[in-house]
Protein backbone atom coordinates (compact mmCIF):
# COMPACT_ATOMS: atom_id res chain seq x y z
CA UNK A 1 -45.27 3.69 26.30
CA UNK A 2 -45.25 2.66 29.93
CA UNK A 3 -47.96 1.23 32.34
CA UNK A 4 -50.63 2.70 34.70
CA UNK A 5 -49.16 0.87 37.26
CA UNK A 6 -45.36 2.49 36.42
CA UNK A 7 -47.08 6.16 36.82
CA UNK A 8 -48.81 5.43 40.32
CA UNK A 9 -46.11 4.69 41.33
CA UNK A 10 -44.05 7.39 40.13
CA UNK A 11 -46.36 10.02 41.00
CA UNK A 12 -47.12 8.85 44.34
CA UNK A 13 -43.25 9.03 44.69
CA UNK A 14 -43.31 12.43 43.42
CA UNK A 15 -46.49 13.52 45.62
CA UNK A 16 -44.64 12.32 48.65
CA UNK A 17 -41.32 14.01 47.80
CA UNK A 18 -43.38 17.17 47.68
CA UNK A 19 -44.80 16.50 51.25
CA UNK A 20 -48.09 15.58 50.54
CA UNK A 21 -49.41 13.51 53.01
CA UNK A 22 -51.97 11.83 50.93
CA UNK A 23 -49.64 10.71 48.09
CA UNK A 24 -51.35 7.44 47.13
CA UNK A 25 -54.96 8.38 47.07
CA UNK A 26 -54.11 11.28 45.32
CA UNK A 27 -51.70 9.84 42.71
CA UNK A 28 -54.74 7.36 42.24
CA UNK A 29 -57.12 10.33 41.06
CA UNK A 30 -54.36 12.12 38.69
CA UNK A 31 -53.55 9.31 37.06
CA UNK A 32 -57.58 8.79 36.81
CA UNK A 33 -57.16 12.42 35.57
CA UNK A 34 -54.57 12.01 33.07
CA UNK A 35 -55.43 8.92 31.35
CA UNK A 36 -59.38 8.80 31.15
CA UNK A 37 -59.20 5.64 33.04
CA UNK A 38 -61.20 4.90 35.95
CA UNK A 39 -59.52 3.05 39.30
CA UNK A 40 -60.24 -0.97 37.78
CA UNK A 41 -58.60 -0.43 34.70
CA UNK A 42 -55.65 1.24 36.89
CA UNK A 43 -54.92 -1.24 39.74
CA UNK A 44 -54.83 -4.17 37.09
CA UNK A 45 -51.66 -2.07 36.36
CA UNK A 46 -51.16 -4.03 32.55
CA UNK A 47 -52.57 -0.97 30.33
CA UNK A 48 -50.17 0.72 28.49
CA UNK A 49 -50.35 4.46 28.65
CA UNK A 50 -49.78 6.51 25.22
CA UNK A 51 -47.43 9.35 25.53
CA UNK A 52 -50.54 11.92 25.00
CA UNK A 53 -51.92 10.58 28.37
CA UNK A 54 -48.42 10.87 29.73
CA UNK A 55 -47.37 14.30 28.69
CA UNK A 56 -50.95 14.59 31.14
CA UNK A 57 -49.76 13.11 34.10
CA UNK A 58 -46.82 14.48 33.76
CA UNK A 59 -48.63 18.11 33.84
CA UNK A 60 -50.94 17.41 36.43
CA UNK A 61 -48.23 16.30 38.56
CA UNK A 62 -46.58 19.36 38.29
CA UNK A 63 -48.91 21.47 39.34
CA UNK A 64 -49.86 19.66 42.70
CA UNK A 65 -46.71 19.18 43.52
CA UNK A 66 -46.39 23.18 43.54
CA UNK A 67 -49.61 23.50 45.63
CA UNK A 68 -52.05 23.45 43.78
CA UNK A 69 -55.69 22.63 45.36
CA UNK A 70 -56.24 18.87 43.78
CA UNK A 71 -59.62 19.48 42.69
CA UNK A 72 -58.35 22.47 40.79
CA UNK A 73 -55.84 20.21 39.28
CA UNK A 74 -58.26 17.66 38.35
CA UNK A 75 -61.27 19.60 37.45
CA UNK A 76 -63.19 18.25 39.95
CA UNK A 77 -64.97 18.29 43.33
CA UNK A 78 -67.05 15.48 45.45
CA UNK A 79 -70.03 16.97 46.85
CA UNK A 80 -72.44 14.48 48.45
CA UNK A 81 -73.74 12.44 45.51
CA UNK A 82 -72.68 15.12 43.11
CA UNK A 83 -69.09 15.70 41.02
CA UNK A 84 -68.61 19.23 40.20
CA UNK A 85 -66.01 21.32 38.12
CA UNK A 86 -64.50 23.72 39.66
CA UNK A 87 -61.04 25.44 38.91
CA UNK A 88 -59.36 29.03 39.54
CA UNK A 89 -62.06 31.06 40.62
CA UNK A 90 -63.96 29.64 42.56
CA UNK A 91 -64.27 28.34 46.08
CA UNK A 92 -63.77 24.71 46.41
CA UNK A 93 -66.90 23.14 48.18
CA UNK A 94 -65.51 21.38 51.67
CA UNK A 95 -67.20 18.13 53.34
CA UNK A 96 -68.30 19.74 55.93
CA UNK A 97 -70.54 21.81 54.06
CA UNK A 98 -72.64 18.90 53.34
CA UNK A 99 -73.54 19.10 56.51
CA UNK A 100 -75.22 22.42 56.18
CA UNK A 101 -77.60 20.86 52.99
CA UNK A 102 -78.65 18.20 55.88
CA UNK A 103 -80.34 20.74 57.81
CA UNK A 104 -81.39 23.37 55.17
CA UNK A 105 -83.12 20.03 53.90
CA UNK A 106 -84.72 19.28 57.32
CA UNK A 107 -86.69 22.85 57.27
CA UNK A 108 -87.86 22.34 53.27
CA UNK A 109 -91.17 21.28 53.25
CA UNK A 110 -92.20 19.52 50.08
CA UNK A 111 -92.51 21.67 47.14
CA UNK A 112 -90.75 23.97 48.91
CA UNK A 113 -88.84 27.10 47.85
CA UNK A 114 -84.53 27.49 48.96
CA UNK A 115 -82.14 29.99 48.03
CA UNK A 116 -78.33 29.66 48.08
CA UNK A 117 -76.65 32.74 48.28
CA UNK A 118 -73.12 32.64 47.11
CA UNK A 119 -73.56 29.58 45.64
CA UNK A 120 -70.04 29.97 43.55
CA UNK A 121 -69.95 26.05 42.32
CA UNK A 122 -73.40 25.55 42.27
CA UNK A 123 -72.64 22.54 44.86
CA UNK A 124 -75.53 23.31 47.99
CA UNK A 125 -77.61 24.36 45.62
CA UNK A 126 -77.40 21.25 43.18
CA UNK A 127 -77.52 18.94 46.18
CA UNK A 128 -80.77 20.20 47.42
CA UNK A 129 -82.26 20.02 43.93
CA UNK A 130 -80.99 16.39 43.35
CA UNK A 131 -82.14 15.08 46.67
CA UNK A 132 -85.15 17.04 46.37
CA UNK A 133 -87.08 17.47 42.94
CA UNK A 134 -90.07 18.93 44.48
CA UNK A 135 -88.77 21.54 45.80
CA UNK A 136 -87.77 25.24 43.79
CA UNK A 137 -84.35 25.86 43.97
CA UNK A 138 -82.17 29.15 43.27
CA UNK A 139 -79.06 30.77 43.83
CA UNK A 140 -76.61 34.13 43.47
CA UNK A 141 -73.54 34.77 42.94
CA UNK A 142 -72.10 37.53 42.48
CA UNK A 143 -68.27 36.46 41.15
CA UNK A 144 -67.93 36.44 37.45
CA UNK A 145 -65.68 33.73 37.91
CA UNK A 146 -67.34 31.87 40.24
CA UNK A 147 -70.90 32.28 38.26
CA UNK A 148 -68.86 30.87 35.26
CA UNK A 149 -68.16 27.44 36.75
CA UNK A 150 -72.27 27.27 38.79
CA UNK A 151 -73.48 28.05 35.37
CA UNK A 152 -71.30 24.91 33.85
CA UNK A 153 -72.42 23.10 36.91
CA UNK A 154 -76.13 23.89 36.45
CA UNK A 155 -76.15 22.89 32.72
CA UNK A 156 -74.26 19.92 33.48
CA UNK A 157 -76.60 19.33 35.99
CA UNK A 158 -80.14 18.53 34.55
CA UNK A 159 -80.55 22.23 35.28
CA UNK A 160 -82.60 22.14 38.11
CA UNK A 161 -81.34 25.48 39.44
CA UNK A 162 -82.15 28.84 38.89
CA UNK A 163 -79.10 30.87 39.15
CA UNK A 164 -78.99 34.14 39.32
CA UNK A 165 -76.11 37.06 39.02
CA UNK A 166 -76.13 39.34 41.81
CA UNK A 167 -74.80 40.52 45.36
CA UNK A 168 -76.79 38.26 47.57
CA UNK A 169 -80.78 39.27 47.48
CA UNK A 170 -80.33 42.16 44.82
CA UNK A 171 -81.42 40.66 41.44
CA UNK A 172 -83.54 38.06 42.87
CA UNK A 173 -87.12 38.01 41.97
CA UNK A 174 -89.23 40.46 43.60
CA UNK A 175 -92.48 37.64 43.04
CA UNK A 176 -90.09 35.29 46.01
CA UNK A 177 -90.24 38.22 48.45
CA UNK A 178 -91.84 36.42 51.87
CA UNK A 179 -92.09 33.46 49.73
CA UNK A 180 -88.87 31.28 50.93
CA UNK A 181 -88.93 28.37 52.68
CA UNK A 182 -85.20 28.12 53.30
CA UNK A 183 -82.11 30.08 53.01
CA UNK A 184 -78.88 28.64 52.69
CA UNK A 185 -75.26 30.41 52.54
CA UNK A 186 -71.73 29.29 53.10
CA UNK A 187 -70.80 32.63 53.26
CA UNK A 188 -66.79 34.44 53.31
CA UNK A 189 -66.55 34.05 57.09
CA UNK A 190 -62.38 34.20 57.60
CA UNK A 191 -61.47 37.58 59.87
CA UNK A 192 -58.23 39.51 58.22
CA UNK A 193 -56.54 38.78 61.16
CA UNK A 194 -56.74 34.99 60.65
CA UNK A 195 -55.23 34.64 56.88
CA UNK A 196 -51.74 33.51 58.25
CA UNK A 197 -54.02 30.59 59.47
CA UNK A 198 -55.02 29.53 56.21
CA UNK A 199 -53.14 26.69 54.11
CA UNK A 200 -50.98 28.16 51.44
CA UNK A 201 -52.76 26.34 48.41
CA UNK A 202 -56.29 28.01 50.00
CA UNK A 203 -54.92 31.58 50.46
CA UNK A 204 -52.55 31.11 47.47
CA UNK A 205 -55.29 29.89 44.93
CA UNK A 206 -58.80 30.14 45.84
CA UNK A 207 -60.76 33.47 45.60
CA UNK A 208 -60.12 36.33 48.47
CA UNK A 209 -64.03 37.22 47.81
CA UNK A 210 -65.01 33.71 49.10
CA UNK A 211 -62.81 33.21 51.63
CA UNK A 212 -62.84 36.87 53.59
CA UNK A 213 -65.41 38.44 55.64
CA UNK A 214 -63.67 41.60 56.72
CA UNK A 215 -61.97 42.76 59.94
CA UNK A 216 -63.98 39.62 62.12
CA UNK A 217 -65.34 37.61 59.61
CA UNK A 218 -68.75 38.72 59.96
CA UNK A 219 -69.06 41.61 57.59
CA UNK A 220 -71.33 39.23 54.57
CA UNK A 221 -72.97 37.14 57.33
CA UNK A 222 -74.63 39.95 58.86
CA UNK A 223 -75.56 41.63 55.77
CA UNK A 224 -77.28 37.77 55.15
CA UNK A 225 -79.11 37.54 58.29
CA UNK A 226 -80.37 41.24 58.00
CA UNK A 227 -81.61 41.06 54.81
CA UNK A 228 -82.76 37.72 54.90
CA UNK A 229 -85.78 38.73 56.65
CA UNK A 230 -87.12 40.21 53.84
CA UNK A 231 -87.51 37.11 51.66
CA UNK A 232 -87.88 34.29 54.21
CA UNK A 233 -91.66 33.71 54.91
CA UNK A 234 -92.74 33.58 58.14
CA UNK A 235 -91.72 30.70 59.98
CA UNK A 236 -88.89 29.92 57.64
CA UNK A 237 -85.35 28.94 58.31
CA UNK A 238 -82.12 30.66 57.60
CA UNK A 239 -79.14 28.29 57.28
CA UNK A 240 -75.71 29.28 57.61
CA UNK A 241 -72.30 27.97 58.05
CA UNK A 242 -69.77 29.89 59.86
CA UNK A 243 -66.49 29.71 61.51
CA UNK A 244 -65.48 27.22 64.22
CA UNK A 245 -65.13 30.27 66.95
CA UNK A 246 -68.18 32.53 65.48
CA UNK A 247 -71.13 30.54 67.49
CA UNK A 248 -72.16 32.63 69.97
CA UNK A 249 -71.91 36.02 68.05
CA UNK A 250 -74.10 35.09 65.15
CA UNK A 251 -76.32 33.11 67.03
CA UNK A 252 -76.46 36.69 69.12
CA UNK A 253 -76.63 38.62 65.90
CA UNK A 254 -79.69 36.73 64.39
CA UNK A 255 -81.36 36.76 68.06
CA UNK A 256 -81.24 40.80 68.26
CA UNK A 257 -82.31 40.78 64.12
CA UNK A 258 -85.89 39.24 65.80
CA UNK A 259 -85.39 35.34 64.38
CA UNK A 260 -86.23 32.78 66.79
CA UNK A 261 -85.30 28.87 67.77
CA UNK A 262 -81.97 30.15 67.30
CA UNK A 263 -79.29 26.75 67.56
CA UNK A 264 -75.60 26.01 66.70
CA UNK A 265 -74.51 22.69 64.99
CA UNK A 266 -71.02 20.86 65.19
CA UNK A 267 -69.43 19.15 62.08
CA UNK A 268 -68.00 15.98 62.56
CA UNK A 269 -64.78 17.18 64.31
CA UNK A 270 -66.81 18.97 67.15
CA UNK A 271 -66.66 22.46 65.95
CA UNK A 272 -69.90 24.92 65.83
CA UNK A 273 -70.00 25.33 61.86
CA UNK A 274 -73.59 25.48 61.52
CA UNK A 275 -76.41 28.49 62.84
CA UNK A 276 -80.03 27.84 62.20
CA UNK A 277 -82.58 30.54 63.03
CA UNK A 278 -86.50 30.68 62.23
CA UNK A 279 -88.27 33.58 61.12
């Protein structure tokens, strides 16, 4: 048996052999991963490690040092206040994201009713139910992969959402037509002719479905504003994030679809990643 301290350093070694730039934080969370153990029981360093936990590490390691996404490797995701399991097939929720529950919260009105469409993980969806227990909550998705791990989310999760299987609006209740308050999407927004931008470990592991919104990127987004009219009530808000150079043309697109107070928002680097429109 060896100690915890021993295997952070030998997988931060191994991490930054592999050219990851993060190689200490990271090490920290697979050895977190491998062992059970959470950070103080780590950097006391005096544990010894059984070779079970090792034969982990040792795994885990592997993996991420052949690109794959951490929180694949690990099993999970930070999301605001929220840890959530993800793993091959489905989209790993981002930090800027959490920007996008900010101001789909600032439009729900208590007891309020918000949809996320495409909700693969669960993530925006589970946020605005934990941060807001008034409020009715549901969500689509139409990956069978991506439903499996927002269904383990949800349950996990107190179960304050309702999720629902479907291609955006098609199997949701007909009794929330011109009922909702708020809807929410991170939708595929990457145009075919930017995939050699991607990171490898995105375009290598995480789903094409999530990630690709046809020829320009727009394809799902305007099938989202279009038939978001239909189930927003009037005077409610359609949230969406989209891509750092897509601004002006959905902000144009939901204009000519009739919604008004039409605004972009910037995530913390600078970049538009956020429309809001009212009905």
């Amino acid at each position: 048996m060896s100690t915890a301290r021993g295997w952070l350093l030998r997988v931060r070694q191994a991490l930054a052999d592999a050219g990851i730039e993060s190689a200490e934080r990271e090490a920290q969370w697979l050895v977190e991963a491998g062992t059970g153990w959470r950070w103080p029981d780590l950097v006391t360093g005096s544990g010894e490690i059984e070779a079970a936990q090792e034969r982990r590490i040792l795994d885990l390691t592997r993996r991420r040092t052949l690109g794959e996404p951490l929180q694949y490797v690990t099993g999970v995701a930070g999301f605001r206040h929220l840890d959530v399991t993800v793993g091959p097939g489905v989209f790993i929720p981002r930090p800027e994201t959490e920007q996008v529950v900010d101001r789909a919260l600032a439009h729900l009105p208590r007891g309020g009713i918000a949809i996320d469409i495409g909700t693969g993980s669960g993530a925006m969806a589970l946020a605005i139910a934990q941060e807001r227990p008034d409020a009715e909550v549901w969500a689509t998705e139409v990956s069978p992969q991506a439903l499996w791990w927002g269904e383990r989310n949800v349950a996990a999760l107190s179960g304050a959402v309702h999720l629902v299987s479907g291609d955006l609006f098609d199997e949701v209740p007909s009794s929330l037509r011109r009922r909702l308050h708020v809807v929410v999407s991170n939708p595929p927004y990457v145009g075919r002719d930017e995939a050699d931008e991607l990171p490898e470990e995105v375009k290598d592991h995480e789903p094409q479905v999530a990630l690709f919104g046809g020829g320009d990127g727009l394809d799902v987004i305007r099938r989202i504003t279009s038939e978001a009219r239909d189930w927003l009530r009037e005077g409610g808000w359609l949230v969406l994030e989209i891509g750092a150079t897509q601004g002006d043309r959905v902000a144009a697109l939901v204009e000519g679809l009739g919604y008004v107070e039409v605004s972009t928002g910037r995530d913390l680097g600078g970049r538009e990643r956020i429309v809001e429109a009212r009905r």
